[in-house]
PDB file of N, CA and C in Angstrom:
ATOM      1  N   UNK A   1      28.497  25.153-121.674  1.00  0.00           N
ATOM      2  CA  UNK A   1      28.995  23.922-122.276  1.00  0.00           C
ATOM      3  C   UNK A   1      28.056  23.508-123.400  1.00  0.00           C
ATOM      4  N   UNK A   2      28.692  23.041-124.676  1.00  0.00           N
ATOM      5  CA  UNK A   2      27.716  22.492-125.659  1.00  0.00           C
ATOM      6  C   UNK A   2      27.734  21.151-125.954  1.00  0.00           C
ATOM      7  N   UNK A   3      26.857  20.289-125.129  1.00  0.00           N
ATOM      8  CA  UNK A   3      26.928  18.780-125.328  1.00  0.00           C
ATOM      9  C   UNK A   3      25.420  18.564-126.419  1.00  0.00           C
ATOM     10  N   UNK A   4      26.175  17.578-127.004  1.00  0.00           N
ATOM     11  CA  UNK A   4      25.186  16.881-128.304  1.00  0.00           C
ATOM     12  C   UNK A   4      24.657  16.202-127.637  1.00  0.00           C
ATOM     13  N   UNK A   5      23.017  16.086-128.310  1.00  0.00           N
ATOM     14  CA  UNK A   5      22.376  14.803-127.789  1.00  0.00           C
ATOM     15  C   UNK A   5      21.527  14.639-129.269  1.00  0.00           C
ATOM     16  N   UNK A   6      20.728  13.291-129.531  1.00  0.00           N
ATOM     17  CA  UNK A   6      20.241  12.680-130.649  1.00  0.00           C
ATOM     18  C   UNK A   6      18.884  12.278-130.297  1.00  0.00           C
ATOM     19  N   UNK A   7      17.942  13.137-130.769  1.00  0.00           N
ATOM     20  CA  UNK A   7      16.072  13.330-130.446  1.00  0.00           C
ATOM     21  C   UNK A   7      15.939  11.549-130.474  1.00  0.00           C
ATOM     22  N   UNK A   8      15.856  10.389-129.261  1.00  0.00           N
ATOM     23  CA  UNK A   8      15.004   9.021-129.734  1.00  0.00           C
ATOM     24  C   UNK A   8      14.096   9.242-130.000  1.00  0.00           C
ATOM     25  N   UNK A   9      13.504   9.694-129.355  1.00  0.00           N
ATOM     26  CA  UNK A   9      11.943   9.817-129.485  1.00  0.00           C
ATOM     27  C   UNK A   9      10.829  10.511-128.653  1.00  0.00           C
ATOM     28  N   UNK A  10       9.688  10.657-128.725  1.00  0.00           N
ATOM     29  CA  UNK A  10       8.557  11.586-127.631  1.00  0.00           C
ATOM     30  C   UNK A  10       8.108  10.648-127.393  1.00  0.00           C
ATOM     31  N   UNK A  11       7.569  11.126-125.730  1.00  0.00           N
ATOM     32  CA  UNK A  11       6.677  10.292-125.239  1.00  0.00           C
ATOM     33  C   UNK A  11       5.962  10.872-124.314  1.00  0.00           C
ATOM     34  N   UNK A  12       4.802  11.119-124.756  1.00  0.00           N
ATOM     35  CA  UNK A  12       3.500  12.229-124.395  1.00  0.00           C
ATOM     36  C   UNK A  12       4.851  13.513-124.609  1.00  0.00           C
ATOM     37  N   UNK A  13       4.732  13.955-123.290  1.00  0.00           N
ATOM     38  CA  UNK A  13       5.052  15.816-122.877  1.00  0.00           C
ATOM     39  C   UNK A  13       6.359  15.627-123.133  1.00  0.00           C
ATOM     40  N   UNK A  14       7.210  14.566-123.072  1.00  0.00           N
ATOM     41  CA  UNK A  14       8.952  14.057-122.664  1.00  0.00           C
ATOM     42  C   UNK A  14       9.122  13.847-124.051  1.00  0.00           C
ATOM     43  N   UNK A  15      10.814  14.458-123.673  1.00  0.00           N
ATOM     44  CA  UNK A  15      11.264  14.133-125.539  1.00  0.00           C
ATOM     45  C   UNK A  15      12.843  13.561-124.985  1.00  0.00           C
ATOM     46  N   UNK A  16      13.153  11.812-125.406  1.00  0.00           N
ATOM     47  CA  UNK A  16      14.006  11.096-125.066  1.00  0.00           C
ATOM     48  C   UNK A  16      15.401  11.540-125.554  1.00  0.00           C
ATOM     49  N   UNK A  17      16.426  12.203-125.075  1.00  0.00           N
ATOM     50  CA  UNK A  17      17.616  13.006-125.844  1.00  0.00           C
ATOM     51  C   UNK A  17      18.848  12.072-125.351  1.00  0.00           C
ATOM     52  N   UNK A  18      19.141  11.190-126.063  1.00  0.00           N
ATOM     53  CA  UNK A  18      20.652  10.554-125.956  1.00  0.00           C
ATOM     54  C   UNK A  18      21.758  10.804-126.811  1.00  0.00           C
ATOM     55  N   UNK A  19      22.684  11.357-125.629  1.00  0.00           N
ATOM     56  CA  UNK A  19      23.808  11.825-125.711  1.00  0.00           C
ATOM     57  C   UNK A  19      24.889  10.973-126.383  1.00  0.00           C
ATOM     58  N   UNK A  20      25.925  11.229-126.866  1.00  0.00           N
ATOM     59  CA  UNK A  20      27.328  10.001-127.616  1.00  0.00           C
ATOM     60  C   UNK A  20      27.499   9.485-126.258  1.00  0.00           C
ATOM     61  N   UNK A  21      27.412   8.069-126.653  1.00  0.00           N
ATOM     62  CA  UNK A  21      27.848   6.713-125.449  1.00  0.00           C
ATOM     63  C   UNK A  21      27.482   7.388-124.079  1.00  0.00           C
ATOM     64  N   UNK A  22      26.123   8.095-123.915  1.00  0.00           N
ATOM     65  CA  UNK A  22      26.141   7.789-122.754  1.00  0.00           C
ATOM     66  C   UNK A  22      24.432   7.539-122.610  1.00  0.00           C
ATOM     67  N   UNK A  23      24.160   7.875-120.975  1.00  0.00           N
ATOM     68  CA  UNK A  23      22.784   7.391-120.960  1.00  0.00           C
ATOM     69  C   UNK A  23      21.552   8.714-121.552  1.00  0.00           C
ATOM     70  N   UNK A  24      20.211   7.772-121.765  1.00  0.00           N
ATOM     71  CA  UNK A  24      19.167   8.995-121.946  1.00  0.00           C
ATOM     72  C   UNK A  24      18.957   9.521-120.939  1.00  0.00           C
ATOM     73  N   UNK A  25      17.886  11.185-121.415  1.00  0.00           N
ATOM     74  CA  UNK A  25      17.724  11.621-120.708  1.00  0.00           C
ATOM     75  C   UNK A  25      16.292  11.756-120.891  1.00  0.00           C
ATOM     76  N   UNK A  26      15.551  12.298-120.182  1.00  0.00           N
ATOM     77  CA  UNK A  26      14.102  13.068-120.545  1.00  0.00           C
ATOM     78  C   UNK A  26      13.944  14.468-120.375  1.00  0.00           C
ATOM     79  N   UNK A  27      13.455  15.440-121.522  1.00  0.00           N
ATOM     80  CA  UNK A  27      13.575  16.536-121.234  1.00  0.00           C
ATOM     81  C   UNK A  27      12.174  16.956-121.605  1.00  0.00           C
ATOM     82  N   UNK A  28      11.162  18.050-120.938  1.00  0.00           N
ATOM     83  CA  UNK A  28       9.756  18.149-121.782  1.00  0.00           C
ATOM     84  C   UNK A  28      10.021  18.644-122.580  1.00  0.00           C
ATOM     85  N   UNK A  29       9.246  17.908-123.776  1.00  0.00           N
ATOM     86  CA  UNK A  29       9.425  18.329-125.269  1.00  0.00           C
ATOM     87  C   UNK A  29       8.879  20.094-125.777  1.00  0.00           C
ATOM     88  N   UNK A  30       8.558  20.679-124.818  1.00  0.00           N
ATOM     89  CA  UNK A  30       7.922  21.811-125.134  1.00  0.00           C
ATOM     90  C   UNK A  30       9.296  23.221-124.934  1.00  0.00           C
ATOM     91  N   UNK A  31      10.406  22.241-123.983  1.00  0.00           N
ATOM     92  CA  UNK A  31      11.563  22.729-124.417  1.00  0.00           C
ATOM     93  C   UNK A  31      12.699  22.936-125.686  1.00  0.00           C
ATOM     94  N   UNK A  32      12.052  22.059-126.471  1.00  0.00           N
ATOM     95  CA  UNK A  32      12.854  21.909-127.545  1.00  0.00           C
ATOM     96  C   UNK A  32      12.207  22.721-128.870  1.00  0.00           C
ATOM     97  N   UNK A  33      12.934  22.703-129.673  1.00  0.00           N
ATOM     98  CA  UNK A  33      12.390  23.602-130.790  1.00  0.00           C
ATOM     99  C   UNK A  33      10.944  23.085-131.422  1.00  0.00           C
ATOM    100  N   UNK A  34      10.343  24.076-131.732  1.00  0.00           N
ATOM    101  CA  UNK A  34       8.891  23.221-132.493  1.00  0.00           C
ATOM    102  C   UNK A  34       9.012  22.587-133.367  1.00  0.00           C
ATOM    103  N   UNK A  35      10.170  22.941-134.184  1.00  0.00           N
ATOM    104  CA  UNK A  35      10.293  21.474-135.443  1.00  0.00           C
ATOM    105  C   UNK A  35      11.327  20.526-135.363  1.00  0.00           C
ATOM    106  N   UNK A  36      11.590  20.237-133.910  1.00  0.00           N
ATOM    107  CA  UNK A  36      12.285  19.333-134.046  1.00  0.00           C
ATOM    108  C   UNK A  36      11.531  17.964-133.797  1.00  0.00           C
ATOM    109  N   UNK A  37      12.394  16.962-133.934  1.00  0.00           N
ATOM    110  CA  UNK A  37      11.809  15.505-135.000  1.00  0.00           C
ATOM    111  C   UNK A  37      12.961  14.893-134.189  1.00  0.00           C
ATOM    112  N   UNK A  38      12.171  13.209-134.245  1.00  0.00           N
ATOM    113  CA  UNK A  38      13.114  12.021-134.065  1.00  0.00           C
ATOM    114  C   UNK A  38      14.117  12.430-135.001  1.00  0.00           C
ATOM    115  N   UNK A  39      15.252  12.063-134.467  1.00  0.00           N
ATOM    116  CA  UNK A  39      16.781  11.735-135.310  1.00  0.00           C
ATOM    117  C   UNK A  39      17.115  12.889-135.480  1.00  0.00           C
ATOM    118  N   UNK A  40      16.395  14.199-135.074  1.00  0.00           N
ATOM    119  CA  UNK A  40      17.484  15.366-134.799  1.00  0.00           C
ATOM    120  C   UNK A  40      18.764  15.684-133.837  1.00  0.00           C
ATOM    121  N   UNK A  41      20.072  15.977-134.213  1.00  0.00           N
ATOM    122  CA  UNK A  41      20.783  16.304-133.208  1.00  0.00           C
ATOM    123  C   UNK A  41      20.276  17.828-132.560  1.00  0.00           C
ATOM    124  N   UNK A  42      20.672  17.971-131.286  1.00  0.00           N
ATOM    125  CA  UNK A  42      20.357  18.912-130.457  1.00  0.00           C
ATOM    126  C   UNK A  42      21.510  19.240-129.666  1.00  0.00           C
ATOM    127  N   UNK A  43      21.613  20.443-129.171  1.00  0.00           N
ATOM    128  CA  UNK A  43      22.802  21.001-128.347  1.00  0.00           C
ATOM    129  C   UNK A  43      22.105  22.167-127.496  1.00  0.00           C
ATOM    130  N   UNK A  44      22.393  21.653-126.029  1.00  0.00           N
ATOM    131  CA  UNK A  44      22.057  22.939-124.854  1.00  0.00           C
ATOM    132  C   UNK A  44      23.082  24.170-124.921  1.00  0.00           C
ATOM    133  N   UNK A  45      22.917  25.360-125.506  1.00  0.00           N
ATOM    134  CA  UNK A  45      23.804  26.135-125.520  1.00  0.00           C
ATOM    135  C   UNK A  45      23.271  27.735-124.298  1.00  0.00           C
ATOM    136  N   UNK A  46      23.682  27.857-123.499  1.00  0.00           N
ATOM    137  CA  UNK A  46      23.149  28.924-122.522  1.00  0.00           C
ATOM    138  C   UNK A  46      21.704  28.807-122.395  1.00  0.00           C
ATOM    139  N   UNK A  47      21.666  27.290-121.692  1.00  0.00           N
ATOM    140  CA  UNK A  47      20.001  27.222-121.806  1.00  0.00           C
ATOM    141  C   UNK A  47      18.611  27.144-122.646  1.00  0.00           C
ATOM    142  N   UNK A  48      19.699  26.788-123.860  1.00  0.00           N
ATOM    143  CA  UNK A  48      18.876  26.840-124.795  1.00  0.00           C
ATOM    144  C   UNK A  48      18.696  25.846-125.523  1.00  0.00           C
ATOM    145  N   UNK A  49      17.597  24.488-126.602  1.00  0.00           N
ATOM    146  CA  UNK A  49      18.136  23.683-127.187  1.00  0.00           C
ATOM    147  C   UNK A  49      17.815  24.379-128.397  1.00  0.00           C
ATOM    148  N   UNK A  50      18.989  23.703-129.292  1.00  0.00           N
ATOM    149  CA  UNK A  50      18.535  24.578-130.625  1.00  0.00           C
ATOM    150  C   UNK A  50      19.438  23.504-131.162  1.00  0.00           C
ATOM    151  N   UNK A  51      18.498  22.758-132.838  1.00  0.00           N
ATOM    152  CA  UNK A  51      18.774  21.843-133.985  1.00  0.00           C
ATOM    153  C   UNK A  51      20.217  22.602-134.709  1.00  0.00           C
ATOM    154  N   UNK A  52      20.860  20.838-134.787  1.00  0.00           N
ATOM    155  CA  UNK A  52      21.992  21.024-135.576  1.00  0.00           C
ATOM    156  C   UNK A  52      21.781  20.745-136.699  1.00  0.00           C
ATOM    157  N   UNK A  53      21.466  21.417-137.407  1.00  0.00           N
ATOM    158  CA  UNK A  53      20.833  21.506-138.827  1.00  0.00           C
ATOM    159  C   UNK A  53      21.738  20.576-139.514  1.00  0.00           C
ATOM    160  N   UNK A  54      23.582  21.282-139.607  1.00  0.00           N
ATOM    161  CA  UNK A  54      24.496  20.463-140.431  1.00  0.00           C
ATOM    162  C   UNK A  54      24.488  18.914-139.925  1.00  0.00           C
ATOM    163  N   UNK A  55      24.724  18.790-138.817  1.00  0.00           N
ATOM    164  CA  UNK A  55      25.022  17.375-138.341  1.00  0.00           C
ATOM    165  C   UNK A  55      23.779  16.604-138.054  1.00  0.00           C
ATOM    166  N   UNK A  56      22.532  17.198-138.234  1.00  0.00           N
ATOM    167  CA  UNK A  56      21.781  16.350-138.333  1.00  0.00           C
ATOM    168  C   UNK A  56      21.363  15.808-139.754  1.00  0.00           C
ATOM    169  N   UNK A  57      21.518  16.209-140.963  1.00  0.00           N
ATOM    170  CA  UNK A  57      21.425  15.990-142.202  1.00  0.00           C
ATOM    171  C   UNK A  57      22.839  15.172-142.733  1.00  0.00           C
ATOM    172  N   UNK A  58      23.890  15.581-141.838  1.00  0.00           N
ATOM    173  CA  UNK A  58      24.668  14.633-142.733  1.00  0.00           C
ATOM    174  C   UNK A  58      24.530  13.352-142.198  1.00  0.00           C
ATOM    175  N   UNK A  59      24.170  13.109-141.000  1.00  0.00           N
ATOM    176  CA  UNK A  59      23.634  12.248-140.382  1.00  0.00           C
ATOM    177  C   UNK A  59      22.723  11.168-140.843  1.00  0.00           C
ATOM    178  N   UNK A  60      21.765  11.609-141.502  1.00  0.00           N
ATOM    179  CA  UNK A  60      20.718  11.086-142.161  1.00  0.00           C
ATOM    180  C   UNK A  60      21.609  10.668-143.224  1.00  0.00           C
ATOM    181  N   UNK A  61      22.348  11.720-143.900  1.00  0.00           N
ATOM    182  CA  UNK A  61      22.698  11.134-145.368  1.00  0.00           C
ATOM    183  C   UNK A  61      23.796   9.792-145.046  1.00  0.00           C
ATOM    184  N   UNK A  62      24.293   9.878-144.234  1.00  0.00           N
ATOM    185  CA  UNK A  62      25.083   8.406-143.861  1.00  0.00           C
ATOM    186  C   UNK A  62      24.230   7.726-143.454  1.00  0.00           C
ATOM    187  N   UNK A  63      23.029   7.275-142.783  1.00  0.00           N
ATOM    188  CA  UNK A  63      22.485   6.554-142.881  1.00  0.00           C
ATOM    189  C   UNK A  63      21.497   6.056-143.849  1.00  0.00           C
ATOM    190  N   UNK A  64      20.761   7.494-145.037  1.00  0.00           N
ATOM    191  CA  UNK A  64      20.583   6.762-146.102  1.00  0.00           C
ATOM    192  C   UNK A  64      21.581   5.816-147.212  1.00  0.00           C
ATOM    193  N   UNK A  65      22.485   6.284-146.851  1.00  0.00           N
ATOM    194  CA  UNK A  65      23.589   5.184-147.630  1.00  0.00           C
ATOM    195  C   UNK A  65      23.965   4.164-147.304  1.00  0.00           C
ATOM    196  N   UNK A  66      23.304   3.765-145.892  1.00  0.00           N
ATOM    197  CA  UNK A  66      23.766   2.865-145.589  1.00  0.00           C
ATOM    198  C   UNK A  66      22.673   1.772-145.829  1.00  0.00           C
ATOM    199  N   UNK A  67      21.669   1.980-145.764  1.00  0.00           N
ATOM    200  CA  UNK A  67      20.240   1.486-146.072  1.00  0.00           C
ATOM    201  C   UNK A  67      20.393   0.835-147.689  1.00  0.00           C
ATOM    202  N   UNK A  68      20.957   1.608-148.143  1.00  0.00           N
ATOM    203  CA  UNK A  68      20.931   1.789-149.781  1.00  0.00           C
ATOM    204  C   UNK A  68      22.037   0.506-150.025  1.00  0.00           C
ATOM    205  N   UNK A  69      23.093   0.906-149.003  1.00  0.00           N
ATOM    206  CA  UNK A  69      23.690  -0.659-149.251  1.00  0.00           C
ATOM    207  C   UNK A  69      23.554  -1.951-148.755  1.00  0.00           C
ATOM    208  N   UNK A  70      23.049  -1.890-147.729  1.00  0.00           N
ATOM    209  CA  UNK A  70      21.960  -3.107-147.254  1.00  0.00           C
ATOM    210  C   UNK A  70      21.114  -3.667-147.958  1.00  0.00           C
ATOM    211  N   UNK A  71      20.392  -2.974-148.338  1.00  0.00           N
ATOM    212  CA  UNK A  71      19.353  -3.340-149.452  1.00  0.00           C
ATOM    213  C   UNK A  71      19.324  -3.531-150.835  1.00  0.00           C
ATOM    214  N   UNK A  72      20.293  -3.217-151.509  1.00  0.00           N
ATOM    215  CA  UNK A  72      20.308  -3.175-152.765  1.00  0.00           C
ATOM    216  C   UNK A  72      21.134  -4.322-153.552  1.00  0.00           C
ATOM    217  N   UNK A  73      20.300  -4.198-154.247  1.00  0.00           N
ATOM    218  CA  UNK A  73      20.225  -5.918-154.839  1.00  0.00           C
ATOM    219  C   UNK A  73      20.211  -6.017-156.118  1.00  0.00           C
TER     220      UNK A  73
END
């Protein structure tokens, strides 16, 4: 099964992975890829986590736009 989850954040060894509308989880961060980062999406695929490169960048780019319209003045 390939469920999305969205990097919150580390904390020490634990890396906080919340899933669409549901609850977090904690997973040790030494499971996850070495460059992954807050606000990466992630997907367990046969035991594996591995970065959604596309959906985590377009991701960002909707939220830099959204910043951009908040703020801009």
């Amino acid at each position: 099964m390939d469920r999305a989850f969205s990097i919150d954040r580390f904390e020490g060894a634990l890396a906080v992975l919340v899933p669409d509308g549901g609850m977090p989880v904690h997973v040790l961060a030494e499971k996850l890829p070495p460059d992954a980062r807050e606000g990466d999406r992630v997907s367990l695929v046969d035991r594996r986590w591995t970065i959604q490169r596309a959906e985590t960048d377009g991701l960002r780019a909707e939220l830099f736009e959204l910043q951009e319209c908040l703020f801009d003045e």
